[in-house]
Protein backbone atom coordinates (compact mmCIF):
# COMPACT_ATOMS: atom_id res chain seq x y z
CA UNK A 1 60.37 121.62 -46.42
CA UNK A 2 57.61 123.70 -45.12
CA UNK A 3 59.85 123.28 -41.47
CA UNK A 4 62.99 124.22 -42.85
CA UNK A 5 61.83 127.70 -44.92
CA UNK A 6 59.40 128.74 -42.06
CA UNK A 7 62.06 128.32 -39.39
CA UNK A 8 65.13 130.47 -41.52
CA UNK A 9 62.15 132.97 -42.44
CA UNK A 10 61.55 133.86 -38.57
CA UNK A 11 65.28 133.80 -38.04
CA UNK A 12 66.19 136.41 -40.66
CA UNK A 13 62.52 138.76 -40.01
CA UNK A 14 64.40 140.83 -37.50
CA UNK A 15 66.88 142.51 -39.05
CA UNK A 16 65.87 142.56 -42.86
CA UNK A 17 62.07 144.00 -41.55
CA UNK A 18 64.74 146.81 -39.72
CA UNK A 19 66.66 147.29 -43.35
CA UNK A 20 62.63 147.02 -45.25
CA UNK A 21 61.59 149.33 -42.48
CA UNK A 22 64.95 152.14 -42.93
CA UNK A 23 63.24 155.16 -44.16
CA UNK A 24 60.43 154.68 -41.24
CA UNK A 25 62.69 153.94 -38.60
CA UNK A 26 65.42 156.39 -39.28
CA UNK A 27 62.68 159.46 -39.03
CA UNK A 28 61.18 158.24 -35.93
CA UNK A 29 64.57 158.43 -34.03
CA UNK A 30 66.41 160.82 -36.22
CA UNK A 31 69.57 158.22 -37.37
CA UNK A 32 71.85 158.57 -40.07
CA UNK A 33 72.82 156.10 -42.98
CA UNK A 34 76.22 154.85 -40.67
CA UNK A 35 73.84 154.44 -37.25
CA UNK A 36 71.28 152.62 -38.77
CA UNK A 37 73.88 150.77 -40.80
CA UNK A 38 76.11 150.18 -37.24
CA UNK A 39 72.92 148.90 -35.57
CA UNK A 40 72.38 145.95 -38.29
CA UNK A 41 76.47 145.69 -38.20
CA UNK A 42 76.50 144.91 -34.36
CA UNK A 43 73.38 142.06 -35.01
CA UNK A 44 75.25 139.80 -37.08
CA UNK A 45 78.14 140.79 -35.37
CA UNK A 46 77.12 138.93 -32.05
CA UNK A 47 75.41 136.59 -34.55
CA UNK A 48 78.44 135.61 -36.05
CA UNK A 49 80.72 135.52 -32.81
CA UNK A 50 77.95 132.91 -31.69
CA UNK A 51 77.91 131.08 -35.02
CA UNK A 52 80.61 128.47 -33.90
CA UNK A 53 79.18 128.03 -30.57
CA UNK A 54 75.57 127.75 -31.77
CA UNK A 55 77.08 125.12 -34.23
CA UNK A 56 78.47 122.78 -31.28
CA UNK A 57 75.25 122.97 -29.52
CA UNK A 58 73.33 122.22 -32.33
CA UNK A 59 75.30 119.11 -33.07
CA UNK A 60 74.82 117.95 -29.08
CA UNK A 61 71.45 118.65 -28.13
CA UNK A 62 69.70 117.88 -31.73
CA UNK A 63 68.31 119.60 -34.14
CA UNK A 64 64.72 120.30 -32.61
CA UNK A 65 66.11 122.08 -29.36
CA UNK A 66 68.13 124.13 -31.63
CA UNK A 67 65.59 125.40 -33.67
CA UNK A 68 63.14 125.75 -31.02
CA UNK A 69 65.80 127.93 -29.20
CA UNK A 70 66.74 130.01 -31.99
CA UNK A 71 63.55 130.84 -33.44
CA UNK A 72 61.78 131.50 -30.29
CA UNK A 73 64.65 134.04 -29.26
CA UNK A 74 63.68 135.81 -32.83
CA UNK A 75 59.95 136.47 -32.34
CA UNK A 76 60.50 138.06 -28.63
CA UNK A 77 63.42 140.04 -30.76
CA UNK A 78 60.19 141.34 -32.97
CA UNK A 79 58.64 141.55 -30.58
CA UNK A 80 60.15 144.28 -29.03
CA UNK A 81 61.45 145.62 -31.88
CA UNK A 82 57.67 146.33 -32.48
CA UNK A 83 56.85 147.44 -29.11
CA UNK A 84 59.51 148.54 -26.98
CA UNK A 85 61.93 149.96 -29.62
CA UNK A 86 62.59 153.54 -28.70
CA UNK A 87 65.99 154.31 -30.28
CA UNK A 88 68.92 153.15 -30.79
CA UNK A 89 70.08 151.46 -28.08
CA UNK A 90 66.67 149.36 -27.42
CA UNK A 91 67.61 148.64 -31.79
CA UNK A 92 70.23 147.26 -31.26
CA UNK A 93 69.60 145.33 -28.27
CA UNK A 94 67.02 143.45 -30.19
CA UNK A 95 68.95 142.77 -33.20
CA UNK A 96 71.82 141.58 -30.83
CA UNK A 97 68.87 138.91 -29.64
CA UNK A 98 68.04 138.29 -33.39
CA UNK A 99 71.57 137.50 -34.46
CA UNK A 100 72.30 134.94 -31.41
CA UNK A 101 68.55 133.13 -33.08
CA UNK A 102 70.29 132.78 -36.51
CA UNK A 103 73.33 130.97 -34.71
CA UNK A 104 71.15 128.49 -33.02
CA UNK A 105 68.46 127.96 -35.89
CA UNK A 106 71.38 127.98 -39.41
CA UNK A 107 73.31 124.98 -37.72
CA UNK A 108 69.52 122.61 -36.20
CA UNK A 109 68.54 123.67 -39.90
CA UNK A 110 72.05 121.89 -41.55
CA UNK A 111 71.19 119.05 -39.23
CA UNK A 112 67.76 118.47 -39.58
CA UNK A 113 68.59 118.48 -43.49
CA UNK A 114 71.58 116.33 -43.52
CA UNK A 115 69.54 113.62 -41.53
CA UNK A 116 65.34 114.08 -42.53
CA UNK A 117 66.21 114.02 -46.37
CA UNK A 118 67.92 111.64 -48.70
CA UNK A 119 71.26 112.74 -50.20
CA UNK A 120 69.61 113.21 -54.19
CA UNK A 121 67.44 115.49 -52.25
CA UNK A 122 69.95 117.38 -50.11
CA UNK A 123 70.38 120.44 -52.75
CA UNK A 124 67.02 121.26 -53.01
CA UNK A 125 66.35 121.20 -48.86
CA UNK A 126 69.48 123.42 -48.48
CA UNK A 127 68.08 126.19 -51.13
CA UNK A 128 64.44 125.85 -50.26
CA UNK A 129 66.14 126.38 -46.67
CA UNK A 130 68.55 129.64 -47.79
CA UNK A 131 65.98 130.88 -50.06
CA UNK A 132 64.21 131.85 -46.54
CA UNK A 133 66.32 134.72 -46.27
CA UNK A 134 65.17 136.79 -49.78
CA UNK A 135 61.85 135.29 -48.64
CA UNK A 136 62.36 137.73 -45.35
CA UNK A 137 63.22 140.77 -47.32
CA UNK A 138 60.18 139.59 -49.62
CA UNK A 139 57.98 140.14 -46.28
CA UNK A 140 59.85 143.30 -45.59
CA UNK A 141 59.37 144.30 -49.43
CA UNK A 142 55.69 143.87 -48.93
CA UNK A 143 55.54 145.77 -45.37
CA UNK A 144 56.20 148.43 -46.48
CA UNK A 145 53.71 149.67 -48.75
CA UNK A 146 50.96 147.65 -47.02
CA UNK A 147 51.23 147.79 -43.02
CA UNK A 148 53.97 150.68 -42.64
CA UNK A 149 52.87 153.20 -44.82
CA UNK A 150 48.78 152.39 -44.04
CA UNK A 151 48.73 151.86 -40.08
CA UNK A 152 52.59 152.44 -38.97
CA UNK A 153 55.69 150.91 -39.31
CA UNK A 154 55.72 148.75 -35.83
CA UNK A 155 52.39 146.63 -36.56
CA UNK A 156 54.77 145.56 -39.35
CA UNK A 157 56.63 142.92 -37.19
CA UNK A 158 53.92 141.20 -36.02
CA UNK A 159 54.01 138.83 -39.18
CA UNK A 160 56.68 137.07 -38.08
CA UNK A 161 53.82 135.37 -35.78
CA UNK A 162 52.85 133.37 -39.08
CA UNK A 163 55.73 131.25 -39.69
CA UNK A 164 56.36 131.06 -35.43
CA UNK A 165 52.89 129.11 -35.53
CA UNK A 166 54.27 126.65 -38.23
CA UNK A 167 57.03 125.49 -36.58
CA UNK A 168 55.17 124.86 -33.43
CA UNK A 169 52.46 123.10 -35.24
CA UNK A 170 54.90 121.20 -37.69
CA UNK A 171 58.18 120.56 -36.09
CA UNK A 172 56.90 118.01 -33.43
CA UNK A 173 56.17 115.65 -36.64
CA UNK A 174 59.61 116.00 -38.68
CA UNK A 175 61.30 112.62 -38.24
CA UNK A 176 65.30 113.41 -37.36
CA UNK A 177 66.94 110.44 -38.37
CA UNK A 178 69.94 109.04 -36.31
CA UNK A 179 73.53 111.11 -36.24
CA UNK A 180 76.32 110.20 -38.21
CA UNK A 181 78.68 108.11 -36.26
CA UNK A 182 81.60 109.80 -34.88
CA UNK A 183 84.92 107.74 -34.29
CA UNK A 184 85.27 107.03 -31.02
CA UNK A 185 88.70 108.02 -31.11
CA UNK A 186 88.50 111.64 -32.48
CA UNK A 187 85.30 113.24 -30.53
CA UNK A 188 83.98 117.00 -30.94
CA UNK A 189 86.28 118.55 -33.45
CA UNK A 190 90.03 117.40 -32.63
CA UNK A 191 90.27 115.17 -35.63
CA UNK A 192 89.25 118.25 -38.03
CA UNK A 193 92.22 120.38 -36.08
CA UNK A 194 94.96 118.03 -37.13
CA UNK A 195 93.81 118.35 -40.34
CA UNK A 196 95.21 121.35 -41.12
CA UNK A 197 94.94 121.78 -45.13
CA UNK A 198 91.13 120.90 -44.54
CA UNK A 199 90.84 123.25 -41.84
CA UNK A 200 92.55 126.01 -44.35
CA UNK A 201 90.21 125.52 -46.76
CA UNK A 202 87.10 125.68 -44.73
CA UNK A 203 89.00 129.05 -43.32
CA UNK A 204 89.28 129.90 -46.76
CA UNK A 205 85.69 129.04 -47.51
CA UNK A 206 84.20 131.06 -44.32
CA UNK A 207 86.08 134.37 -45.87
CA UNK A 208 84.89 134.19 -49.64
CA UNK A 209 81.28 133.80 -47.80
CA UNK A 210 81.66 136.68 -45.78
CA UNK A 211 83.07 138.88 -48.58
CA UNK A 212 80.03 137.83 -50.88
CA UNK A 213 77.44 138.47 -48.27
CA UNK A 214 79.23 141.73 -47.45
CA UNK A 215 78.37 142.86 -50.83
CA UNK A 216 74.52 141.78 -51.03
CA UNK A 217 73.85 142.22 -47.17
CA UNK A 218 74.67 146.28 -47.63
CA UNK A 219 72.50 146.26 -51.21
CA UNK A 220 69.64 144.03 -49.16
CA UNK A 221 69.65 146.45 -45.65
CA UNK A 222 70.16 149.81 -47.86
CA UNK A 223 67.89 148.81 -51.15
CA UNK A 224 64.62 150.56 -50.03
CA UNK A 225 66.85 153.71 -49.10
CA UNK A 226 69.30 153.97 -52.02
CA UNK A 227 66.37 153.43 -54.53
CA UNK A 228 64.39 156.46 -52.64
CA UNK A 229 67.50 158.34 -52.76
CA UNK A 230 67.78 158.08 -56.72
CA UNK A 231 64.50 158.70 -57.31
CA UNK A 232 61.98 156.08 -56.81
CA UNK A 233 59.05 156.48 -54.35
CA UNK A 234 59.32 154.74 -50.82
CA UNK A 235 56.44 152.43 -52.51
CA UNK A 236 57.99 151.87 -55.45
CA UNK A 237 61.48 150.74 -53.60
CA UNK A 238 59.85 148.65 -51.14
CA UNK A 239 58.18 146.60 -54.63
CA UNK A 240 61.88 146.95 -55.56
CA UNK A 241 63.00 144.64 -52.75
CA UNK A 242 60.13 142.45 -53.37
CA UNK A 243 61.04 141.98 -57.26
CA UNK A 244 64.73 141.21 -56.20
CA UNK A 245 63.34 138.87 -53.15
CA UNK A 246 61.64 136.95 -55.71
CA UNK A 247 64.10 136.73 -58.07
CA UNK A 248 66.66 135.38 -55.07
CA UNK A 249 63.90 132.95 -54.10
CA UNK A 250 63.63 131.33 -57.74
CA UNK A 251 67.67 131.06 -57.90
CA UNK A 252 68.41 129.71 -54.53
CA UNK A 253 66.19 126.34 -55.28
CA UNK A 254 66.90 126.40 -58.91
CA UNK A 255 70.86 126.25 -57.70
CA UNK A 256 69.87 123.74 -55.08
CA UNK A 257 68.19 121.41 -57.40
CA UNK A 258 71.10 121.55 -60.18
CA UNK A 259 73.78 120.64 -57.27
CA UNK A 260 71.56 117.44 -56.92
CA UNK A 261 71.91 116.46 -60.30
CA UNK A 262 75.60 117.47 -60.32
CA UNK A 263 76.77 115.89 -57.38
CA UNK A 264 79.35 116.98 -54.90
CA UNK A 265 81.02 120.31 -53.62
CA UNK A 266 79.63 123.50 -55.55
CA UNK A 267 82.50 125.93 -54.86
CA UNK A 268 82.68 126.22 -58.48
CA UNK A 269 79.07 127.50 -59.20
CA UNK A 270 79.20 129.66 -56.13
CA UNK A 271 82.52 131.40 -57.68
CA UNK A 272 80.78 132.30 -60.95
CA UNK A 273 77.48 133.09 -59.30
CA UNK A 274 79.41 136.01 -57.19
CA UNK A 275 81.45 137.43 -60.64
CA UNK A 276 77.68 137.73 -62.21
CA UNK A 277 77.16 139.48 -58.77
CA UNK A 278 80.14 141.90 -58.91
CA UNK A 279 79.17 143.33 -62.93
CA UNK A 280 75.28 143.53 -61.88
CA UNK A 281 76.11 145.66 -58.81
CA UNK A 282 78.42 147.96 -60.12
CA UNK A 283 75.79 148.48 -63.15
CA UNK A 284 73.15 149.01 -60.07
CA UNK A 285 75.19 151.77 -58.94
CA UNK A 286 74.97 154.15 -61.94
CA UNK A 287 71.73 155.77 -60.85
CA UNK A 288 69.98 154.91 -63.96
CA UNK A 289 66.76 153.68 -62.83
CA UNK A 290 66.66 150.29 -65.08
CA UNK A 291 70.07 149.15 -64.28
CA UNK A 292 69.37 149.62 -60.99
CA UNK A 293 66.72 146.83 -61.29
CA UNK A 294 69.60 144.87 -62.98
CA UNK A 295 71.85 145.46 -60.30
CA UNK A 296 68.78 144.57 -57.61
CA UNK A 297 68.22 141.67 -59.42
CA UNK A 298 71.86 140.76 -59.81
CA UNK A 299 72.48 140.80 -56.50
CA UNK A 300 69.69 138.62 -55.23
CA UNK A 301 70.82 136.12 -57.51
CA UNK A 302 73.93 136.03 -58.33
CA UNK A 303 75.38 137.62 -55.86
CA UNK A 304 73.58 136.38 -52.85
CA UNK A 305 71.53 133.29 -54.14
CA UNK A 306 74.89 130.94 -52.96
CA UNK A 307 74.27 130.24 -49.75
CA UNK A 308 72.29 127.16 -49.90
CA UNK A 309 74.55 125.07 -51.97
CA UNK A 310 77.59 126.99 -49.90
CA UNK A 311 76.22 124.98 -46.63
CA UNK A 312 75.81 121.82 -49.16
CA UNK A 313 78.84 121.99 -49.88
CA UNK A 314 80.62 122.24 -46.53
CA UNK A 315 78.16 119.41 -45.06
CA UNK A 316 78.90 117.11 -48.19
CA UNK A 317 82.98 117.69 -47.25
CA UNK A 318 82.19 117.32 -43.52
CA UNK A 319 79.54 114.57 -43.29
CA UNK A 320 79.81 113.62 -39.74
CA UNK A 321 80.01 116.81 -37.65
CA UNK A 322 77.34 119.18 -40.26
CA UNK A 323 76.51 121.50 -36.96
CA UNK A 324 79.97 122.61 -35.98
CA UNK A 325 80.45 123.00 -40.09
CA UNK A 326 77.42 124.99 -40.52
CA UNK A 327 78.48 127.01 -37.61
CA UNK A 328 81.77 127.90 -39.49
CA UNK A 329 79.96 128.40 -42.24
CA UNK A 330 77.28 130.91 -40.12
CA UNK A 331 80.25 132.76 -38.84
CA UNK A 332 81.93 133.41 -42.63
CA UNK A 333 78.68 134.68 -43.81
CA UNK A 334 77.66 136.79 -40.51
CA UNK A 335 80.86 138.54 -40.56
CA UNK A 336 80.18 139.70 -44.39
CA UNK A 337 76.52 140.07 -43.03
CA UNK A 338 78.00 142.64 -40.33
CA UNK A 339 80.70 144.52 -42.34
CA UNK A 340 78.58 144.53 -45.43
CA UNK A 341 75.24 147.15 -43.94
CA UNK A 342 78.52 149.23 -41.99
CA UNK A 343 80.20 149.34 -45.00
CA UNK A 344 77.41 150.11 -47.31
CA UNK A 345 76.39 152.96 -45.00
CA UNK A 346 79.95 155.06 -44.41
CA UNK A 347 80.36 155.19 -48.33
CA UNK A 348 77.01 155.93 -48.85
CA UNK A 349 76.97 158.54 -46.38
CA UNK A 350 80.39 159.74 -46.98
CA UNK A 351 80.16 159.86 -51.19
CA UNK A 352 76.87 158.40 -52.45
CA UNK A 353 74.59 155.65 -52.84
CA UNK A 354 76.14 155.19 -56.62
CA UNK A 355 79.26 154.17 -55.05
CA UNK A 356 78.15 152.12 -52.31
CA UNK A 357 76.90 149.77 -55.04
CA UNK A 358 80.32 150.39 -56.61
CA UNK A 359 82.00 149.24 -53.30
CA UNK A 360 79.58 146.10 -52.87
CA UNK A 361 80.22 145.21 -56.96
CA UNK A 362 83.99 144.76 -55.26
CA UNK A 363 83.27 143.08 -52.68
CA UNK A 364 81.45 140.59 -54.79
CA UNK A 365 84.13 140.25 -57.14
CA UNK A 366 86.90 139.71 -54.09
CA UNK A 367 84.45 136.67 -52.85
CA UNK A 368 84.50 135.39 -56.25
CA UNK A 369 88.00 134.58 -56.60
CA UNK A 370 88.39 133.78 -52.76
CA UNK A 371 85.58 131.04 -53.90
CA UNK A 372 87.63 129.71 -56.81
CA UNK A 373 90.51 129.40 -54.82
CA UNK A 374 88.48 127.24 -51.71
CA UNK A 375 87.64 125.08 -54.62
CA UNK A 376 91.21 124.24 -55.67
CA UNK A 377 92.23 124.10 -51.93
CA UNK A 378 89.39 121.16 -51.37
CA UNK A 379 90.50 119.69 -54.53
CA UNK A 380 94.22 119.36 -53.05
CA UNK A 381 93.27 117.74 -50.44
CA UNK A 382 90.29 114.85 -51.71
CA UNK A 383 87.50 116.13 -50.98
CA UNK A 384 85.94 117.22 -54.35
């Protein structure tokens, strides 16, 4: 457990410490909502183009490699995002490095889970595992107000050394497990091609993920900024992202640990998960300073607290090839992940924060019924 949160942690520093970080960053090299916005969009861009590729890798040279790969291509990313950043070119050079980490370490993580715990324990790995990612914006919450605003913004990054030294210490001793046999017959992926209503449903599965995390990645990158920007103090917003970090934490293993109990695909729980997303963001974007703790809240939760029993779910319907799944999977959400910040930023930029969160309440809402209808497609065809 420690393993799996430690190594998604380091994965996902990078570019949620650059969305923690905004206000800092954008002052020191003068960029806009849309630049700093285009910088995280181009990360999980090249993240998610990887995502399938890092997925296949993952699922030939184990697990272990895959991690160690991914994770140690995300602290040279802090690295020199921390010392060699010096606008935005060097940015987004670095987040380019981050993304390409996620692809390699989300896919070793779906492995390592599918084979080093036992299936009534599957739910709870997967959201202790995806509730790394509110844990990074937690760190990023807390950098703010303690290392950025006290001694400067680029000491900030050097925490991602913490978890970097767990996974070295800890990983060695995590007992893998044997693969699940393939049939000899149908290696790689060619039996899952001439499948093709399972292969439209995963498609269909990969979009309703990226249109959810669209909506929560541009509330996640742009919290700190849009809470500034209706008021609060840079303080107060970065204990704003730590509040909603928290609350995404909590959810992510509480969802993990009622899909045990349940059993099966969750398409259905991640469908009404995202509508509770779509009302709490549009109620963040009114301005008023309470719902906008709702809507913070809301979309740590509901709106982006999924993703755990998402991968569950796809690994549970493709048992025997969970790395080239999870890569699918990556590439669904990293898409939303890019378009979401790029998205956030124009309409913020162009109208206002208020309708940002407006935009990202639709979003949410569009990945809701996407979801409902993956469940009925995997339903058609036997598999839930």
């Amino acid at each position: 457990m420690i393993v799996v949160a430690s190594s998604l942690v380091l994965a996902a520093l990078p570019l949620f410490m650059v969305g923690g970080l905004a206000v800092q960053i954008k002052d020191d090299f003068a960029l806009s909502e849309t630049g700093l916005g285009a910088a995280a969009t181009i990360g999980f861009v090249v993240g998610a183009l990887f995502a399938p590729i890092g997925g296949r890798l993952a699922d030939r040279i184990g697990p272990k490699t895959s991690i160690y790969v991914g994770t140690s291509m995300s602290v040279v990313s802090l690295a020199g995002l921390g010392l060699l950043t010096d606008g935005w070119g060097t940015l987004v050079g670095f987040l380019c490095l981050a993304g390409v980490g996620v692809a390699m370490v989300d896919p070793g993580l779906a492995i390592l889970v599918n084979r080093a715990f036992p299936v009534r324990r599957q739910g709870l790995a997967f959201g202790v595992k995806e509730a790394s990612i509110p844990a990074a914006t937690l760190a990023a919450g807390i950098a703010v107000p303690t290392i950025a605003l006290t001694v400067g913004w680029r000491w900030a990054f050097s925490i991602g050394l913490i978890p970097w030294l767990v996974i070295l210490i800890l990983l060695p001793t995590v007992p893998t497990g044997a693969p699940v046999p393939r049939p000899e017959a149908e290696p790689d992926d060619r039996a899952h091609r001439r499948d093709p209503p399972r292969r439209a449903a995963l498609v269909m599965a990969a979009a309703a993920a990226a249109f959810g995390t669209g909506a929560a990645s541009g509330v996640g990158i742009f919290l700190t900024d849009s809470a500034v920007a209706m008021g609060s103090s840079p303080a107060a917003a970065g204990l704003l992202l730590a509040v909603g970090s928290v609350a995404g934490i909590i959810t992510r293993v509480g969802s993990g640990v009622m899909a045990d109990r349940s059993g099966g695909p969750q398409f259905r729980l991640i469908s009404i998960m995202l509508a509770v997303g779509a009302v709490t963001m549009a109620l963040g974007g009114t301005g008023v300073t309470w719902l906008l703790v709702v809507g913070t809240v809301g979309a740590f939760t509901g709106g982006w607290a999924w993703t755990g029993i998402f991968f569950l779910s796809l690994v549970k319907t493709f048992p025997d090839r969970p790395g080239a799944v999870a890569g699918i999977g990556t590439l669904g959400l990293g898409i939303g992940n890019a378009a979401g910040p790029l998205i956030f930023g124009v309409v913020a930029q162009t109208t206002s924060f208020g309708v940002a969160w407006l935009v990202a309440g639709l979003l949410a809402a569009v990945g809701s019924v996407l979801m409902a209808m993956t469940r009925r497609r995997f339903s058609g065809v036997s598999v839930e």
